[in-house]
Structure formats: C-alpha cells, structure tokens
Protein backbone atom coordinates (compact mmCIF):
# COMPACT_ATOMS: atom_id res chain seq x y z
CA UNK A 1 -37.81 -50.64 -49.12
CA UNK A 2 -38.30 -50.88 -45.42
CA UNK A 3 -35.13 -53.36 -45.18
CA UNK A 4 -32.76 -51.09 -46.95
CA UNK A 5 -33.69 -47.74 -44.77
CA UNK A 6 -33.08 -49.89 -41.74
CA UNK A 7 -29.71 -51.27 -42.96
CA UNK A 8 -28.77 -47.60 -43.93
CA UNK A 9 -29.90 -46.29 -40.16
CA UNK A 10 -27.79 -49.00 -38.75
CA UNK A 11 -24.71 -48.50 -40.98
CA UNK A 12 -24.61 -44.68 -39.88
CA UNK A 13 -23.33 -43.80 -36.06
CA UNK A 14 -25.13 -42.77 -33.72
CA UNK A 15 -24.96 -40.36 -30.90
CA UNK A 16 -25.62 -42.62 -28.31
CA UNK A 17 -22.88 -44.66 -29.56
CA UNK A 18 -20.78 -42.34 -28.83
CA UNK A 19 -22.35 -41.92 -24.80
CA UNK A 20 -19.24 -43.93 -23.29
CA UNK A 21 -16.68 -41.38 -24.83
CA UNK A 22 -18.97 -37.75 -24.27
CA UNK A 23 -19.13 -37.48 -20.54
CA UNK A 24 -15.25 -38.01 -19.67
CA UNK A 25 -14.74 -35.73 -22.20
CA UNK A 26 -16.71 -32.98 -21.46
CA UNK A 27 -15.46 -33.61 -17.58
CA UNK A 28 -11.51 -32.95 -19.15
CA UNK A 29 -12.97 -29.82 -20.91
CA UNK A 30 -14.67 -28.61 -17.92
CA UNK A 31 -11.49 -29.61 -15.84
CA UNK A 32 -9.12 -27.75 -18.40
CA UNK A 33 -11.66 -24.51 -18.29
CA UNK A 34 -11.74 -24.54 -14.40
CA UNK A 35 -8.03 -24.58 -14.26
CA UNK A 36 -7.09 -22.06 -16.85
CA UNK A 37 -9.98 -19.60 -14.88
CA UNK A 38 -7.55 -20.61 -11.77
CA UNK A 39 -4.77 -20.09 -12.97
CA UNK A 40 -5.31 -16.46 -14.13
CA UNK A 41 -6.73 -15.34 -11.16
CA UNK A 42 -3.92 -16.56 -9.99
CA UNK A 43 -1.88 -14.75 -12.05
CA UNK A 44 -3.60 -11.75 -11.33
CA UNK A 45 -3.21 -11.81 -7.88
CA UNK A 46 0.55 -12.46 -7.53
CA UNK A 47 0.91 -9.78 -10.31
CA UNK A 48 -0.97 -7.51 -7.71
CA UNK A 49 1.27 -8.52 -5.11
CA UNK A 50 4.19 -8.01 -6.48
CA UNK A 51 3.41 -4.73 -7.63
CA UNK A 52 2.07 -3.57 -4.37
CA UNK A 53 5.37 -5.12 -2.90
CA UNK A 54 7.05 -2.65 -5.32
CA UNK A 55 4.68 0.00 -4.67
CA UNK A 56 5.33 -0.21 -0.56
CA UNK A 57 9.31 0.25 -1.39
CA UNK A 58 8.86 3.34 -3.54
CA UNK A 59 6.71 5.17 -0.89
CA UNK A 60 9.57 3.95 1.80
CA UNK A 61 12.31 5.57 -0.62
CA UNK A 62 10.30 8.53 -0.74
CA UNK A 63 9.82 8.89 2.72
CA UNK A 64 13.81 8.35 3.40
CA UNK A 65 14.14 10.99 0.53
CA UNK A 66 11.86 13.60 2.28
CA UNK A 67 13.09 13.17 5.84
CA UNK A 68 17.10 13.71 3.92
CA UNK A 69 16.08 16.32 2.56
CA UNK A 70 14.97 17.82 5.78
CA UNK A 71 18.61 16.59 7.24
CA UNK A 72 20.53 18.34 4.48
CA UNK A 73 18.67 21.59 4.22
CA UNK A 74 19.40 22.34 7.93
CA UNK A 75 22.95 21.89 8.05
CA UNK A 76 25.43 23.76 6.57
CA UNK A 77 26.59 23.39 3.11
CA UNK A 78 30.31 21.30 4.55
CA UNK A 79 28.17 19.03 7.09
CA UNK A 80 26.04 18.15 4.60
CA UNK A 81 27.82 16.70 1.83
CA UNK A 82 27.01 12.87 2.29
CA UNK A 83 23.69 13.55 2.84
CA UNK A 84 23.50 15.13 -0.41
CA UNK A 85 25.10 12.36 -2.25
CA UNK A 86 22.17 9.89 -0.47
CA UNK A 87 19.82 11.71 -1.65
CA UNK A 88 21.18 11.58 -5.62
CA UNK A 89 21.63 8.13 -5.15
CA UNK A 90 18.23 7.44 -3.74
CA UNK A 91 16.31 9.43 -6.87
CA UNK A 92 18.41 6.88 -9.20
CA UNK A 93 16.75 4.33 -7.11
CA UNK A 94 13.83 5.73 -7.06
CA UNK A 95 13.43 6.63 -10.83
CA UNK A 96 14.31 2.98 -11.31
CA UNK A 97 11.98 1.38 -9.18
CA UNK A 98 9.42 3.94 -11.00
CA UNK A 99 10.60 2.48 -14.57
CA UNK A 100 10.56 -1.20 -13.53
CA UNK A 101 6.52 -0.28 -12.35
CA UNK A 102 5.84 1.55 -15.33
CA UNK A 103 6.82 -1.50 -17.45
CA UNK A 104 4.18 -3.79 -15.57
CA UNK A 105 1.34 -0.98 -15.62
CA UNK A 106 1.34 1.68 -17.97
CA UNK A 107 0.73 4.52 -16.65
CA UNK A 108 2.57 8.32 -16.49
CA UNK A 109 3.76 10.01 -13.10
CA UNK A 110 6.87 11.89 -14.43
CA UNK A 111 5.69 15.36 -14.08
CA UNK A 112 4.79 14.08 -9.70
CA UNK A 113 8.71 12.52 -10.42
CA UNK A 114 10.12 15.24 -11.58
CA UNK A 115 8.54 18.23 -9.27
CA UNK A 116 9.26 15.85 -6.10
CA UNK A 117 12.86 15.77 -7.73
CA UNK A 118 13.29 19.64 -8.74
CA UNK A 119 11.74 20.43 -5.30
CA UNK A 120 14.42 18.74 -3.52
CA UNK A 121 17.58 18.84 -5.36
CA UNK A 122 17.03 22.43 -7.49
CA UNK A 123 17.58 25.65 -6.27
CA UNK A 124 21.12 26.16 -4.38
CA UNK A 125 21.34 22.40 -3.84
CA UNK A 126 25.11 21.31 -3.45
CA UNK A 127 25.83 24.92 -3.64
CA UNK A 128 28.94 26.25 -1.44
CA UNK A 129 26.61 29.40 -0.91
CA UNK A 130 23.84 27.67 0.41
CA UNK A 131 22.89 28.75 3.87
CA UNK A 132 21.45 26.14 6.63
CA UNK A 133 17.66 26.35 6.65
CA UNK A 134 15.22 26.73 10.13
CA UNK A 135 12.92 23.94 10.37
CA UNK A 136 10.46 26.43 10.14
CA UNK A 137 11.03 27.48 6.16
CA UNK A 138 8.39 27.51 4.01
CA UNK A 139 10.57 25.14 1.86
CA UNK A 140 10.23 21.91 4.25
CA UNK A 141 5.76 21.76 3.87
CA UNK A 142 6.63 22.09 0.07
CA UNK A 143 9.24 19.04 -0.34
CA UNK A 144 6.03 17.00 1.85
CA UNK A 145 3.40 18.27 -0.63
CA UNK A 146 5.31 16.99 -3.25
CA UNK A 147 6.29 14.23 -1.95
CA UNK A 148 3.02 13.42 -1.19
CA UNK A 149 1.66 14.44 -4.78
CA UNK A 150 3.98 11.63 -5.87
CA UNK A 151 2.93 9.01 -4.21
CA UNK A 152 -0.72 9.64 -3.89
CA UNK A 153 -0.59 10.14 -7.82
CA UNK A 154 1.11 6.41 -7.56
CA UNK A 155 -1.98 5.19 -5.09
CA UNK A 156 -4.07 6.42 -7.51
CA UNK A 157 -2.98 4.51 -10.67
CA UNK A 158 -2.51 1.09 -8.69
CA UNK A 159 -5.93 1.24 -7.34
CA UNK A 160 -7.01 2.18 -10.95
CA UNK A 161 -5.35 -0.30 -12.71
CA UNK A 162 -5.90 -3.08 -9.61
C-alpha cells in the first residue's frame, strides 16, 4: 500500500512546483495594483486642478462683473450702454462656466447665481429713467456682498468636495 500512496503523491502537483511561476506573478499583480493606486491619484489631482483652474476664472469674471457694475451705475443711462451689454454678456459667461463646474461636481449655487445676477442687472437696469448713482449708494456694498456670497458659496463646495 505504501507504493501506491507514494505514486498517487507524486502524480498530483505540488505547490512548490509551481515556486518558479508564483513570485513573478505576484510581482506583476503588485506592479498592476501600484499603478492603478497611481494612476487615480493621479486622476484626482489633475481633476482638482482643472477645476480650481475653472474655479480661479469664475471668481475673475465675477470680479470684472462687480467692478462693471460699479462703472455702469455711475454714469448716466446714454454713457453707459456698452457697459451694460458687458455685463449681459459676462453673466452668459459666467452661468456657463458655472454649468460646465456643476457637471464635474455636483453641487447647487443658483440661488448665490441668481441674487448676484438680480442684484446687478434688476431694478431700473437698462432703463432710459435710470439716474447716475454716487459711489456712495447703499446699492454698490450690496452688489459686493453678493458677489461675495457667490463665490464664497463656490469656495465652500470645492473645498468640500476637494
């Protein structure tokens, strides 16, 4: 009985057969871990990048949108017509730049978006009767606060989501 138990033992692989093939292996499979870790770290941090990138421009628009607004509320209604027309153009740019960020990182500023917007073109904006404003009006600290709502509500979700 002895001779057929060893014949069977011999007949069946064993592990140490296998010793030649195991460690490259597991040296690819750590290799392919490490690099897919890499690589979406990576990832991550171009994906940050970008968005902060993004991020940088918007608060740049909405700086050029406050200190327009400024422009165009102290001249008169005839001096200020391209001004006006800047600033229209710039909150298209602005609301896409917004959309194109929202479709990376969900999140929901439309209500900072839309006050920022209504606080600087609502009211007699593009009206013939509007009068030219002193640079003392209570209206000029409330286009910054909202301005500023909108982009520290903006800070806010990047740092949240990043």
């Amino acid at each position: 009985m002895t001779p057929a138990i060893c014949e069977a033992c011999h007949s069946v692989p064993r592990l140490l057969d296998y010793a030649p093939l195991i460690g490259p292996a597991i040296g690819w499979l750590v290799l392919i871990a490490g690099w897919f870790v890499v690589s979406l770290g990576n990832d991550k941090r171009e994906t940050r990048k970008e968005m902060r990138a993004l991020l940088n421009v918007i608060h740049d628009t909405v700086a050029k949108l406050e200190c327009q607004a400024y422009l165009y509320y102290q001249k008169a209604h005839e001096e200020s017509r391209e001004i006006g027309m800047n600033i229209r153009r710039d909150f298209g740019r602005l609301g896409d730049m917004v959309a194109t960020l929202k479709k990376a990182v969900s999140f929901d500023v439309n209500a900072e978006l839309v006050a920022f917007r209504q606080k600087v073109t609502g009211g007699d904006f593009e009206s013939a009767a509007r009068q030219s404003r002193v640079p003392t009006d209570y209206f000029f600290p409330e286009v910054s606060a909202a301005a500023l709502a909108l982009t520290g509500k903006l800070e806010e979700v990047f740092y949240s989501k990043y």
